[in-house]
Each structure stands twice: as C-alpha cells, then as structure tokens.
N, C-alpha and C. Protein backbone atom coordinates (compact mmCIF):
# COMPACT_ATOMS: atom_id res chain seq x y z
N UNK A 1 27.30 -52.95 -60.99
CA UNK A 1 26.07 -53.54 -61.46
C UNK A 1 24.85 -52.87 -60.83
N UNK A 2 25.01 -52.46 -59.54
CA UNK A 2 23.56 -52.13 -58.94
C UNK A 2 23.49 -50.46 -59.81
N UNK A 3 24.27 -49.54 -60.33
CA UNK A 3 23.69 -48.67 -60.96
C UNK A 3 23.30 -49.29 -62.72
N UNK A 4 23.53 -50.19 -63.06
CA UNK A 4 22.57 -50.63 -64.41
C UNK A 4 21.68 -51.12 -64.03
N UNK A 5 21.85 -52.17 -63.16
CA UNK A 5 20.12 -52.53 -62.27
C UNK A 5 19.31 -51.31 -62.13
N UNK A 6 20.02 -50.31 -61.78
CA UNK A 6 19.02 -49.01 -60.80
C UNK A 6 18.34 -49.17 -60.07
N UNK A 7 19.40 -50.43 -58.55
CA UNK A 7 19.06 -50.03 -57.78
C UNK A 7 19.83 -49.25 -56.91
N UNK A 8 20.49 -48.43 -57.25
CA UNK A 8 21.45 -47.66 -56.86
C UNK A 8 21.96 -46.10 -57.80
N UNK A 9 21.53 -45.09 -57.15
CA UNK A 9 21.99 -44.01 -57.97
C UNK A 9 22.01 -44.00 -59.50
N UNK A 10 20.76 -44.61 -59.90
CA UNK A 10 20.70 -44.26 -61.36
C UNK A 10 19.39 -44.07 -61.80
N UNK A 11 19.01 -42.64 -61.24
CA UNK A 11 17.64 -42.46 -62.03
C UNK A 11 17.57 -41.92 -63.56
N UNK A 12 16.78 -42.45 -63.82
CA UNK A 12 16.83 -41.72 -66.07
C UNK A 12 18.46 -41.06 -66.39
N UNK A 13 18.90 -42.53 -66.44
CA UNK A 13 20.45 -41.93 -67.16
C UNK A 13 20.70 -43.54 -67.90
N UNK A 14 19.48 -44.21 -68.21
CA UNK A 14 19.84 -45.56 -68.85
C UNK A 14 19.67 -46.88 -68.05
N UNK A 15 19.37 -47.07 -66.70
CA UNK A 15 19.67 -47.99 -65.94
C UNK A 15 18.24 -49.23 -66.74
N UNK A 16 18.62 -50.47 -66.29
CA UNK A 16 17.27 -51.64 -66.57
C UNK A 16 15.73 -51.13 -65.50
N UNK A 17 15.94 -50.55 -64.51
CA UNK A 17 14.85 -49.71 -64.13
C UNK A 17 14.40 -48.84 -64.96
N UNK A 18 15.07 -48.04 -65.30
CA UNK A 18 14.75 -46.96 -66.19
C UNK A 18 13.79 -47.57 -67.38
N UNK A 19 14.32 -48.80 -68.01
CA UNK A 19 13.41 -49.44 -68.96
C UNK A 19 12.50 -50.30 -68.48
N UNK A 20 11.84 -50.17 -67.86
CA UNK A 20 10.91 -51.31 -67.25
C UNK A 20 11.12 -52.57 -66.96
N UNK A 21 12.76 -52.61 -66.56
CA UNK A 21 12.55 -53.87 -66.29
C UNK A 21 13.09 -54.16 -64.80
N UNK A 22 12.30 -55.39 -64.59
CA UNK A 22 12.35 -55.43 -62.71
C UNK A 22 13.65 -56.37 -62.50
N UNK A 23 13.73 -56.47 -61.11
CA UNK A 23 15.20 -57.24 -60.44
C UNK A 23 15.06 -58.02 -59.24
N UNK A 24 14.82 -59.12 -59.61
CA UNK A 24 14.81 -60.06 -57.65
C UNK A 24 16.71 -60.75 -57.78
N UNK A 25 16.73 -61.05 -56.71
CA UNK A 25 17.62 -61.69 -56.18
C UNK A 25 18.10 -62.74 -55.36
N UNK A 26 18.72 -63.94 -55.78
CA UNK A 26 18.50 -65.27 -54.56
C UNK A 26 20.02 -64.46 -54.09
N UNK A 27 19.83 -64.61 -53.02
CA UNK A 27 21.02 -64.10 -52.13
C UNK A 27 22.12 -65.64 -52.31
N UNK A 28 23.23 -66.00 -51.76
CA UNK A 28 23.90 -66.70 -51.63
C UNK A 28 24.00 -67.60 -50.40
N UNK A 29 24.40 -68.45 -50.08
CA UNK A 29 24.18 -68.63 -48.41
C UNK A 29 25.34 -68.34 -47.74
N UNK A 30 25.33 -68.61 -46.40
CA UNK A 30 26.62 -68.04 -45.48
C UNK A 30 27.97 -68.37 -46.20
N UNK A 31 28.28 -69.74 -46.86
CA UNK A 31 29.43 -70.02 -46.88
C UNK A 31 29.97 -69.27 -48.48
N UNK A 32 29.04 -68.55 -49.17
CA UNK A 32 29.27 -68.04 -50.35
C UNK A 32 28.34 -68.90 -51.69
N UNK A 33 28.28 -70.06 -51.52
CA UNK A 33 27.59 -70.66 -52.53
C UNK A 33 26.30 -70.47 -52.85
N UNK A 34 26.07 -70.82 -53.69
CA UNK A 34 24.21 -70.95 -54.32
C UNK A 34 23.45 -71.66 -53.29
N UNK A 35 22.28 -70.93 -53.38
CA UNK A 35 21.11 -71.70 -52.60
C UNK A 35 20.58 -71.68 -53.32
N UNK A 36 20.66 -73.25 -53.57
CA UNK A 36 20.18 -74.33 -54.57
C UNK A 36 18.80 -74.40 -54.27
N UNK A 37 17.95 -74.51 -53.11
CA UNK A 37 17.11 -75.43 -53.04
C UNK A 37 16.33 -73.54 -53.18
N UNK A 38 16.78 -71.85 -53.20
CA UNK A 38 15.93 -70.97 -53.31
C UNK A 38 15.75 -70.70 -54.66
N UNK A 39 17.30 -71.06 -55.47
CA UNK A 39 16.98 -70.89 -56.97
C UNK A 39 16.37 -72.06 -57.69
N UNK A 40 15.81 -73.02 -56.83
CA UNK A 40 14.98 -74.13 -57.81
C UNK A 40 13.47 -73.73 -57.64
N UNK A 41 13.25 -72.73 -56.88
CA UNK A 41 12.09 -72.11 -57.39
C UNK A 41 11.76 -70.84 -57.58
N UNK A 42 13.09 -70.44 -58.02
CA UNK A 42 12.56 -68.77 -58.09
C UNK A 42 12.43 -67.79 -59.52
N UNK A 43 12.37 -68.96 -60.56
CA UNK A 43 12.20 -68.42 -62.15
C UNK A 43 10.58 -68.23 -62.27
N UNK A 44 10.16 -67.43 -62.58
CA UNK A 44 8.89 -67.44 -63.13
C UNK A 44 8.81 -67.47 -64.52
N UNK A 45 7.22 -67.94 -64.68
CA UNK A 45 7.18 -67.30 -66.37
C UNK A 45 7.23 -66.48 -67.22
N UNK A 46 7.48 -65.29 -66.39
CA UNK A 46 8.03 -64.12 -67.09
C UNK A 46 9.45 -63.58 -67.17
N UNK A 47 10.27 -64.25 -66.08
CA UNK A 47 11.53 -63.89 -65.78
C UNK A 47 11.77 -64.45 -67.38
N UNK A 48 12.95 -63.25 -68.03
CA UNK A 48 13.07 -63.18 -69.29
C UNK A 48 14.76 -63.24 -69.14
N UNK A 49 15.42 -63.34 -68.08
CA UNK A 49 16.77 -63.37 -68.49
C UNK A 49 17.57 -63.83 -66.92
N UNK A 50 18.15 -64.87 -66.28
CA UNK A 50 18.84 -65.19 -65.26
C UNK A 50 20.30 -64.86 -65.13
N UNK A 51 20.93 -63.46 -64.88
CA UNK A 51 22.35 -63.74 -64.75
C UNK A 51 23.08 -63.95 -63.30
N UNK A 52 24.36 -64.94 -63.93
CA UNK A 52 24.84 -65.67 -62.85
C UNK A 52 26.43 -64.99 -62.69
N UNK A 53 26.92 -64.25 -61.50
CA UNK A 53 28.50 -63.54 -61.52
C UNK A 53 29.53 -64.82 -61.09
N UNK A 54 30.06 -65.23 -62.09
CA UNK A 54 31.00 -66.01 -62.08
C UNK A 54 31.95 -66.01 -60.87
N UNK A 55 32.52 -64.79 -61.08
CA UNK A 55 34.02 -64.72 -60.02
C UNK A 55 33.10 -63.69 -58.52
N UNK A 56 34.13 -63.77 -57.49
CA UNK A 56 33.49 -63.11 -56.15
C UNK A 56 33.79 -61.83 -56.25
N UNK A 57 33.72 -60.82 -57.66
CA UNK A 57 33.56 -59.33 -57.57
C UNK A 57 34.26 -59.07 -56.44
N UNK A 58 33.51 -58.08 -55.42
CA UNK A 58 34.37 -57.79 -54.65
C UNK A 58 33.93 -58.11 -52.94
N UNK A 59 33.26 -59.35 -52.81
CA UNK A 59 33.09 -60.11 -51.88
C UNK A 59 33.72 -61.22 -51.56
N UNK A 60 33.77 -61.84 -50.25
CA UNK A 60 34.88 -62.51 -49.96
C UNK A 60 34.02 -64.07 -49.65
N UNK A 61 34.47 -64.55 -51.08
CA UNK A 61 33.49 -66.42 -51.21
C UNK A 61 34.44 -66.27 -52.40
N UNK A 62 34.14 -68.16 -52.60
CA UNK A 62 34.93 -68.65 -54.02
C UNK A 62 34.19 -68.49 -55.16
N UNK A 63 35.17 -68.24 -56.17
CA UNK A 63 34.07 -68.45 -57.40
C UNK A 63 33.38 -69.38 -57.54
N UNK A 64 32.45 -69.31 -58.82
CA UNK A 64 31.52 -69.97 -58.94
C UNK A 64 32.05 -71.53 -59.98
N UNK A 65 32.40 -72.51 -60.02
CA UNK A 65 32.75 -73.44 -60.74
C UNK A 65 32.17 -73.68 -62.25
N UNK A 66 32.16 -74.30 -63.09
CA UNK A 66 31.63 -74.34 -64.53
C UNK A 66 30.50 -75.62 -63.89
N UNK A 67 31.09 -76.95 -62.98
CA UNK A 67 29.83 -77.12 -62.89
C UNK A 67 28.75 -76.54 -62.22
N UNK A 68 29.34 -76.10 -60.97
CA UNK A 68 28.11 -75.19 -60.15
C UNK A 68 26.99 -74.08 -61.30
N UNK A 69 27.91 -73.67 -62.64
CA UNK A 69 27.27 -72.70 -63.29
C UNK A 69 26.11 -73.86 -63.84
N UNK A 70 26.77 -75.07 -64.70
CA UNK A 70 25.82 -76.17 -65.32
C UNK A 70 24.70 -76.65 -64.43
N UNK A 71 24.62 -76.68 -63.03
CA UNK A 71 23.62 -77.24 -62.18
C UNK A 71 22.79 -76.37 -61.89
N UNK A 72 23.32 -74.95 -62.02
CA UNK A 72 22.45 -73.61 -61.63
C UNK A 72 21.39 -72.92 -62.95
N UNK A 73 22.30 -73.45 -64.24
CA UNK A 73 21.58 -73.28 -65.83
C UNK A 73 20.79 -74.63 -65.83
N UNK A 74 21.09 -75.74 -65.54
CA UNK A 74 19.64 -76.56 -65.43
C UNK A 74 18.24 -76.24 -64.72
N UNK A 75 18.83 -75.71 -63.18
CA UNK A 75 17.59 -75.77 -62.38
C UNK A 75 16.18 -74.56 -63.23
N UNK A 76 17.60 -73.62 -63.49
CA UNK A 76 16.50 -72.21 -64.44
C UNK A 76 15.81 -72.36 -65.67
N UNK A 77 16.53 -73.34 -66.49
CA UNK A 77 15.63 -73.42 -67.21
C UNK A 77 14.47 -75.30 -67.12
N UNK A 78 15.20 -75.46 -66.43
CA UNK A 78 13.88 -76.41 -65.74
C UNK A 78 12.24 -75.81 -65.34
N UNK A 79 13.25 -74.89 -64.86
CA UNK A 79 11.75 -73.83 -64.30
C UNK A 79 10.96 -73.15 -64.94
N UNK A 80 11.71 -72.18 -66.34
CA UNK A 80 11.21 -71.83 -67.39
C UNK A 80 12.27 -72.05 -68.61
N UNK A 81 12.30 -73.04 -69.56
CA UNK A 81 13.25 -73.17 -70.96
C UNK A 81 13.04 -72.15 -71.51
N UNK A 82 12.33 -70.83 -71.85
CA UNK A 82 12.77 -69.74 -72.77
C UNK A 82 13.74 -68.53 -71.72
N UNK A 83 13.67 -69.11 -70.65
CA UNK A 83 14.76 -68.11 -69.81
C UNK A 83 16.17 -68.07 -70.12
N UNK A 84 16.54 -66.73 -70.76
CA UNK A 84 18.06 -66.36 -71.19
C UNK A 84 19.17 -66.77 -69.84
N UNK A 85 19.99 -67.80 -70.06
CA UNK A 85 20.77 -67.23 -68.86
C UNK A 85 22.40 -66.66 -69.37
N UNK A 86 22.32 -65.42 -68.79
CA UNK A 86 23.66 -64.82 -69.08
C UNK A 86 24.81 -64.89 -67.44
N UNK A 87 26.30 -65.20 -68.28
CA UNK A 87 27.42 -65.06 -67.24
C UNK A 87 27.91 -64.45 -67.53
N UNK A 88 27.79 -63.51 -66.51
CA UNK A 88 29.65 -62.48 -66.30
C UNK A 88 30.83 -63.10 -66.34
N UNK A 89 31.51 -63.57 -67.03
CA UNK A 89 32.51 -64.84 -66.91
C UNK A 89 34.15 -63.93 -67.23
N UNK A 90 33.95 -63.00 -66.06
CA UNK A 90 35.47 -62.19 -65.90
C UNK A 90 35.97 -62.69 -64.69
N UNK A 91 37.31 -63.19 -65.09
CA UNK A 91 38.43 -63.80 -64.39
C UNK A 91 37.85 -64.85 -64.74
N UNK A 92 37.19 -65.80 -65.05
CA UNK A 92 36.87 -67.11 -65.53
C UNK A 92 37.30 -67.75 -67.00
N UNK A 93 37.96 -66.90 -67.22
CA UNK A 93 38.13 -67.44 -68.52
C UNK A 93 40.03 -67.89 -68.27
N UNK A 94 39.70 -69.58 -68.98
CA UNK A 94 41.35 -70.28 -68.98
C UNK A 94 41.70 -70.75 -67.65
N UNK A 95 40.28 -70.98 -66.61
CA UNK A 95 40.91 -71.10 -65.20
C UNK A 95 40.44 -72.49 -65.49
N UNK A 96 38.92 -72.97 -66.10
CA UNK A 96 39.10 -74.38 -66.26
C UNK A 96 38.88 -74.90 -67.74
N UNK A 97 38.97 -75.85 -67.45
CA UNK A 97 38.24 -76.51 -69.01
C UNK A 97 37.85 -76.26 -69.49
N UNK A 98 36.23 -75.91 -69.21
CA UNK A 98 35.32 -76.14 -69.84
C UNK A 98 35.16 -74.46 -69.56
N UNK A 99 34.39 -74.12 -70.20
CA UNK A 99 33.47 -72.30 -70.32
C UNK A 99 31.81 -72.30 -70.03
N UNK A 100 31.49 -71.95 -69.46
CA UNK A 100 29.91 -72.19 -69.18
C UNK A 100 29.05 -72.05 -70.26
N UNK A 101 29.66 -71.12 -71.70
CA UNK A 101 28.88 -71.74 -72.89
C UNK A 101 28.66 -72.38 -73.53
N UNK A 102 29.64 -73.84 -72.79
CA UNK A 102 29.87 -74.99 -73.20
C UNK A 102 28.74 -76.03 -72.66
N UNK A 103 28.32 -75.32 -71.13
CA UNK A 103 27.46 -75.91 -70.27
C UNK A 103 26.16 -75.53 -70.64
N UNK A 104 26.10 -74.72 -71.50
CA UNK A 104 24.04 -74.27 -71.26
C UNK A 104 23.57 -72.31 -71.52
N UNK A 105 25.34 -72.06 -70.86
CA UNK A 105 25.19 -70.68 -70.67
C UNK A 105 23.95 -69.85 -72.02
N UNK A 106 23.33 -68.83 -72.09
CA UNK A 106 22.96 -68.62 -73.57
C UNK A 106 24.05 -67.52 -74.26
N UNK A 107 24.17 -66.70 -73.50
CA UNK A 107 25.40 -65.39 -73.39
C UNK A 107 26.32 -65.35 -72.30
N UNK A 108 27.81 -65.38 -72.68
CA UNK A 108 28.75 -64.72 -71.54
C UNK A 108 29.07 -63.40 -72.05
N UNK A 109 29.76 -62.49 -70.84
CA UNK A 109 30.92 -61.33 -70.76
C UNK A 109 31.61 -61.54 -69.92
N UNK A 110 33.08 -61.31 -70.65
CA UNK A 110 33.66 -60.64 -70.01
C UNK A 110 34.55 -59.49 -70.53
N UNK A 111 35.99 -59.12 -69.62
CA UNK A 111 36.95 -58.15 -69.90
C UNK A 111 38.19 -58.71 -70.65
N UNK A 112 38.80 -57.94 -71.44
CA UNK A 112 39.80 -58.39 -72.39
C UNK A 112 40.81 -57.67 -71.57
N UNK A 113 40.60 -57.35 -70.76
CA UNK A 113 42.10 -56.69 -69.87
C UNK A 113 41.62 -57.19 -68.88
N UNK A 114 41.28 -58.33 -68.54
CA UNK A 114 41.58 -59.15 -67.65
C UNK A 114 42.19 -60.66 -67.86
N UNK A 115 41.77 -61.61 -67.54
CA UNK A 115 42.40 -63.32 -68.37
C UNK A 115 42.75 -62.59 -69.65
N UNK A 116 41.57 -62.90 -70.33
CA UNK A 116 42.03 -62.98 -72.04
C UNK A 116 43.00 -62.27 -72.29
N UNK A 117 43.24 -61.42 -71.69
CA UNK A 117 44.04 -59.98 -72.53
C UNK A 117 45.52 -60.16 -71.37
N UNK A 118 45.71 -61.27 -70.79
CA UNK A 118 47.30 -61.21 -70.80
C UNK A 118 47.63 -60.50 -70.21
N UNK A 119 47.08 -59.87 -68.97
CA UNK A 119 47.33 -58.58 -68.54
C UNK A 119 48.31 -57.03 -69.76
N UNK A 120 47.99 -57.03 -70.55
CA UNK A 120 48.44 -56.24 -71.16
C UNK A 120 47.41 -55.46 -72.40
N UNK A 121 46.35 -56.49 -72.43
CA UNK A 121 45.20 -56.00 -73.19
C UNK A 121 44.90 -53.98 -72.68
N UNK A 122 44.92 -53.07 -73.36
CA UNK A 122 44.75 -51.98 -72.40
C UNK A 122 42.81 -51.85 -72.66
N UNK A 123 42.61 -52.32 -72.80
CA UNK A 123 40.72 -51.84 -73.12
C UNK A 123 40.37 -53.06 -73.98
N UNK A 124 38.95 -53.01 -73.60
CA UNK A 124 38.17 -54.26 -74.89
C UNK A 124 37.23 -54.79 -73.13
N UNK A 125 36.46 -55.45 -73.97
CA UNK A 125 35.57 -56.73 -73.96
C UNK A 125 34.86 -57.63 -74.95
N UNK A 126 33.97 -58.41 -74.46
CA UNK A 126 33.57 -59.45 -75.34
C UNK A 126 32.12 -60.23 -74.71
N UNK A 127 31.70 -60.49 -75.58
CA UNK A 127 30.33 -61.09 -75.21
C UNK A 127 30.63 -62.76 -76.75
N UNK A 128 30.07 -63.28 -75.91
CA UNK A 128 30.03 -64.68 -76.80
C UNK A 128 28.76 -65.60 -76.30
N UNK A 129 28.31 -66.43 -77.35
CA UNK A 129 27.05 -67.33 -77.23
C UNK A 129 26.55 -67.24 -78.15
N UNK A 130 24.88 -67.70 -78.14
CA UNK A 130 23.90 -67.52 -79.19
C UNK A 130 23.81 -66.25 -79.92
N UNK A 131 24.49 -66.75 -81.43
CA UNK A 131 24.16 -65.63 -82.24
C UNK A 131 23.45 -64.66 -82.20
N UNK A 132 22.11 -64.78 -81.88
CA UNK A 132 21.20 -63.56 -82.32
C UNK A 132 21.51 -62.61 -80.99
N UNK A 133 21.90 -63.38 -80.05
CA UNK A 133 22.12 -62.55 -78.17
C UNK A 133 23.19 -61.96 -78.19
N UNK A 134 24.44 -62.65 -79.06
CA UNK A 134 25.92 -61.35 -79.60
C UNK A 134 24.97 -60.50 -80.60
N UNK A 135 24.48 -60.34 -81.35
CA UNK A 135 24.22 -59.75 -82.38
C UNK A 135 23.71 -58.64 -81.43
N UNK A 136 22.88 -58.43 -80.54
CA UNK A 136 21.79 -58.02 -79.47
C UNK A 136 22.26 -56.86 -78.67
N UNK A 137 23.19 -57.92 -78.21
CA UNK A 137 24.04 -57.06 -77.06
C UNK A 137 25.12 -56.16 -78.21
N UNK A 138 25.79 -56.33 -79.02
CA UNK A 138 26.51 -55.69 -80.05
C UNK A 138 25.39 -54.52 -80.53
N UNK A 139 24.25 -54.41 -80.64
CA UNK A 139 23.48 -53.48 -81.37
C UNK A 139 23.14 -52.50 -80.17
N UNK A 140 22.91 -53.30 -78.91
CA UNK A 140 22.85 -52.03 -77.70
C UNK A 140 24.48 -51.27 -77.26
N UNK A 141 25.57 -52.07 -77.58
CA UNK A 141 26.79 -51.29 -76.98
C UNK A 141 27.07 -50.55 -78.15
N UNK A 142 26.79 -50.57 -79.18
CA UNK A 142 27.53 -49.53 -80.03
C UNK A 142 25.61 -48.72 -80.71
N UNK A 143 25.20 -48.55 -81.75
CA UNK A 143 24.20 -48.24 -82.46
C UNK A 143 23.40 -48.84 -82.93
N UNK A 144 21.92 -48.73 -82.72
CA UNK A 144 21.29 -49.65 -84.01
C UNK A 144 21.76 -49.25 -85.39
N UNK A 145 21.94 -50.75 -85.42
CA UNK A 145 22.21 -50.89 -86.87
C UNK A 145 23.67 -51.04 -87.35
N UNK A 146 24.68 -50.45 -86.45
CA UNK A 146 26.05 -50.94 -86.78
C UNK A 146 26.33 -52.12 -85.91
N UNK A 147 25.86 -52.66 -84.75
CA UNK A 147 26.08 -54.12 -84.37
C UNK A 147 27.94 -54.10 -84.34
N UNK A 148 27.69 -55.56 -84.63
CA UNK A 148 29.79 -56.16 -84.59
C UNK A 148 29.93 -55.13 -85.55
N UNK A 149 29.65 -54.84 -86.73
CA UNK A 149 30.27 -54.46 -87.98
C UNK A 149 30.66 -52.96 -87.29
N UNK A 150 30.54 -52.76 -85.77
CA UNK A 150 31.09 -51.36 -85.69
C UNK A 150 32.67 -52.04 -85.56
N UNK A 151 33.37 -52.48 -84.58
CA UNK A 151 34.61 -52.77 -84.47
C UNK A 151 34.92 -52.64 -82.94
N UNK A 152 35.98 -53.07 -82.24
CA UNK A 152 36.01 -53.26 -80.83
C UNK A 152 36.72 -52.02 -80.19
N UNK A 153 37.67 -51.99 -81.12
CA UNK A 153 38.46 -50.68 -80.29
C UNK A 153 39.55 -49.78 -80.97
N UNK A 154 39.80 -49.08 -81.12
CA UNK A 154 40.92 -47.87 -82.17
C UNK A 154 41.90 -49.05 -82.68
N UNK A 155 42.52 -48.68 -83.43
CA UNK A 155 43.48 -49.18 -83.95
C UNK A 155 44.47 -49.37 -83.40
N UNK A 156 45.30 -48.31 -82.54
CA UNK A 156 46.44 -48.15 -81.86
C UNK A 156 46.62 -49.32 -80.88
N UNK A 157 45.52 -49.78 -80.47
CA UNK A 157 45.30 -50.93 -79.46
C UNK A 157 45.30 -52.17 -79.86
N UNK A 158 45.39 -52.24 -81.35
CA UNK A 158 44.97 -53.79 -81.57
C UNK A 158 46.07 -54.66 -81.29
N UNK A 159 47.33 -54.45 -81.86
CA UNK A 159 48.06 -55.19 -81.51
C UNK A 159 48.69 -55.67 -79.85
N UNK A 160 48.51 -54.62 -79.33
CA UNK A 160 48.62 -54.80 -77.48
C UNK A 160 47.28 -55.94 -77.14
N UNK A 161 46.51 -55.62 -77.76
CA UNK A 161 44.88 -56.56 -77.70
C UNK A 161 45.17 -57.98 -77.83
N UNK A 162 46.02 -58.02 -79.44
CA UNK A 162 46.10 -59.48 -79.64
C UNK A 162 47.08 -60.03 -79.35
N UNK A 163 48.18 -59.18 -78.79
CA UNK A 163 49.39 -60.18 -77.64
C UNK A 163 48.57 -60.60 -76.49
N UNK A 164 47.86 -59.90 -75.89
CA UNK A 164 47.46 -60.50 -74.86
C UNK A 164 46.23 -61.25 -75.01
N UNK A 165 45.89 -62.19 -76.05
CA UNK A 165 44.91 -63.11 -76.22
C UNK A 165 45.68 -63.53 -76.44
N UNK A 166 46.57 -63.64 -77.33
CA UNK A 166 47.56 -64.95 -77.60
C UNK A 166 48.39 -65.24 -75.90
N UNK A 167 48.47 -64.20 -75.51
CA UNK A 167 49.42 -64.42 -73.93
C UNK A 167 48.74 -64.94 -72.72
N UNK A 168 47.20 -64.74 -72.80
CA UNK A 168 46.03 -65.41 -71.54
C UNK A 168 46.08 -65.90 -71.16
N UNK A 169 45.82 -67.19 -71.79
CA UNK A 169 46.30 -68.70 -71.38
C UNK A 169 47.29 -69.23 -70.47
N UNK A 170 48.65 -68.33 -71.22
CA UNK A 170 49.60 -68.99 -69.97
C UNK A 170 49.57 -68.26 -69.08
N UNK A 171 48.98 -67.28 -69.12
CA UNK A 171 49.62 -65.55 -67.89
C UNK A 171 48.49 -66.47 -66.82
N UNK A 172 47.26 -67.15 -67.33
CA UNK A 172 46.15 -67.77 -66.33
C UNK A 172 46.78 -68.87 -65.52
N UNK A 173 47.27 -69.60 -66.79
CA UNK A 173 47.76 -70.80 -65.97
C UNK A 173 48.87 -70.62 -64.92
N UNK A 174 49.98 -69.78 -65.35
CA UNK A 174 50.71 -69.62 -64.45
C UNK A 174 50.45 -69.01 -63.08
N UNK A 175 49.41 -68.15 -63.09
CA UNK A 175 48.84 -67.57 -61.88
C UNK A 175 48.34 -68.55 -61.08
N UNK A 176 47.54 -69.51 -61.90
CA UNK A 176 46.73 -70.82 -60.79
C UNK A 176 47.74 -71.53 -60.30
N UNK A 177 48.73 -72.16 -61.16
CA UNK A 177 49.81 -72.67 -60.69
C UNK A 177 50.10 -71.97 -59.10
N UNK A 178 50.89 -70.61 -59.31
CA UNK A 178 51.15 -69.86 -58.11
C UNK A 178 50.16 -69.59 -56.86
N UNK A 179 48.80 -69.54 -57.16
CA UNK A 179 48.27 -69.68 -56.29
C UNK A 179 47.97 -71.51 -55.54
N UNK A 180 47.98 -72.04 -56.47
CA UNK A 180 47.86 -73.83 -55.80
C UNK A 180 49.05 -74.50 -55.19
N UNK A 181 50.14 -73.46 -55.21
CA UNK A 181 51.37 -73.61 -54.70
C UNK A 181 51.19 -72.92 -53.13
N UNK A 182 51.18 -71.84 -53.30
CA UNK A 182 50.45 -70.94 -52.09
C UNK A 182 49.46 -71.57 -51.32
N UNK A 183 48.59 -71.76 -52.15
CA UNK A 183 47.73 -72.90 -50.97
C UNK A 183 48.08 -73.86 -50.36
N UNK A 184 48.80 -74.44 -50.39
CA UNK A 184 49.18 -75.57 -50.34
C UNK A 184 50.18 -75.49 -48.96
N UNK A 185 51.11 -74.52 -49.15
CA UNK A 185 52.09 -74.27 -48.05
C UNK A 185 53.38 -74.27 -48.70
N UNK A 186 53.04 -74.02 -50.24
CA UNK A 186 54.13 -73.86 -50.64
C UNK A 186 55.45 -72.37 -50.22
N UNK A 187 56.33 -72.51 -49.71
CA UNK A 187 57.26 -71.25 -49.42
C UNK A 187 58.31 -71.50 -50.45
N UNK A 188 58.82 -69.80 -51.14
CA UNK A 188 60.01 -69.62 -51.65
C UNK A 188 61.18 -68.91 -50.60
N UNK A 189 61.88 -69.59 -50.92
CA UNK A 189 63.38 -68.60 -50.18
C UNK A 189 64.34 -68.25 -51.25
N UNK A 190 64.68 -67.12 -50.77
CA UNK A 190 65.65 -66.52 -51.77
C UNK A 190 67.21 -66.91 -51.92
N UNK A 191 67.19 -67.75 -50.48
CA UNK A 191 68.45 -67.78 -49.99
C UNK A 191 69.19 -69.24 -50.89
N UNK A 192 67.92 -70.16 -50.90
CA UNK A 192 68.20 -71.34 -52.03
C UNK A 192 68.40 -71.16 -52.92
C-alpha cells in the first residue's frame, strides 16, 4: 500500500501522490486497536475517501471485527456523510456473519485466492458495494470505458476460480474451527 499511497518508492509511475491526492493517518494504539477517540475527529470536509485494513497485513494485532468496522464507519461519516469509506476486506471474508457492506461500508476488496477462492482460486479479485464505486474502481483496473464488461480473468482459470468460491466457506470455517481449537489448548495426538 505505501507505494500506491506514494509514500514509498513511487515517484510518476501511478501512485495517489502522483495524482494529487494527499494521505494522513490515525495510527492504531499500543494494543493494535482503533483510536477511537483520534478517529472521531480526524475527517475533514474534504477528506473524500476513509479506508479501513480489515485483517493485520503484516503486523502483529487482531483483526479488525465487523462491529469495530460499523463503529469506525459511523464515527466518519458522522464527521463528514459524503465521505467514501472503503475496506480491504482480505481474509475477512466467511470469518463472520455479517460483511462490513452490510454495516455502512461504501466499497470493499478483496483477493479471490485468498477466503473466497478456497485456497485454490489461482488469481482474481473483487471489489463489491455501491454501484457507481464497482463501476469506478472496474473502469480504473481495466480501461475507460470497458469497466466489468472487460471480464476478471482468462478462461483457463475460471473453473479453478469457481471451485474455490463454491469451496470458501467451508475451507474458512474449518480453519476458524482449527484455530479456536488451538486457542483454547486444544492438543492432537497421533497416538489416539
């Protein structure tokens, strides 16, 4: 992310710097969570888009919950209602109930070779939410003007694609399972 931001090794090769657009940041607090009381005032009236990273990338805190996402999409657009808020919602998808575009989100992404894709998905992603914001983001990843109507990925892949959407679900659940077992103090022996 910090080279599409540009704040990191990306001069004029495409970065949101590159297009004029700026980047603040509420840091997190010690224990990993939101600081609630820095993001209840840090939208302005110009901030045009809030995104929130679902899962802990590659830092060591818990993800972010669907409600923590719903209490964090209130405070922002409390602050300003035409503020977009987009989630990165990779590895979040099938872990709970609910989906944060259920909560407020305006746009999610994520990876189709990650949850969704069953571990077997070999390539893809996905963006979902407010129509005109898929339509949006679809017209910047492929061409103006071909949008969705370009297509997601070769042919050769589709069917590996759609076993592992049909396979997500459980490949998720069974993983949480194994990890809430693990937590717990659950031990296997081989010998039983």
């Amino acid at each position: 992310m910090e080279e599409v931001i540009g704040i990191r090794g990306s001069a004029n090769v495409g970065s949101l710097k590159d297009f004029g657009v700026t980047y603040r940041e509420v840091p997190l607090v010690a224990d990993g969570g939101l600081d609630w009381d820095a993001l209840a005032c840090s939208i302005r009236p110009e901030t045009g888009c809030a995104f929130i990273q679902r899962s802990c990338g590659y830092s060591w805190r818990k993800s972010l919950s669907v409600a923590d996402i719903h209490k964090a999409i209130g405070l922002i657009k409390m602050q300003n209602p035409n503020c977009m808020v987009m989630v990165d919602n990779c590895y979040g998808e099938f872990v709970e109930i609910s989906e944060p575009a259920m909560v407020g989100a305006d746009l999610i992404a994520g990876s189709l070779i990650k949850n969704p894709g069953g571990t077997i998905a070999p390539c893809g992603g996905y963006v979902a939410g407010k129509e005109h914001l898929v339509e949006a983001a679809a017209a910047r990843l492929s061409a103006p003007g071909l949008g969705v109507e370009f297509g997601s990925t070769p042919g050769h892949v589709m069917r590996a694609l759609f076993q592992g959407l049909f396979l997500g679900p459980q490949m998720v659940g069974e993983a949480v399972k194994v990890g809430l077992l693990t937590a717990n103090g659950w031990r296997y022996n081989a010998c039983t």
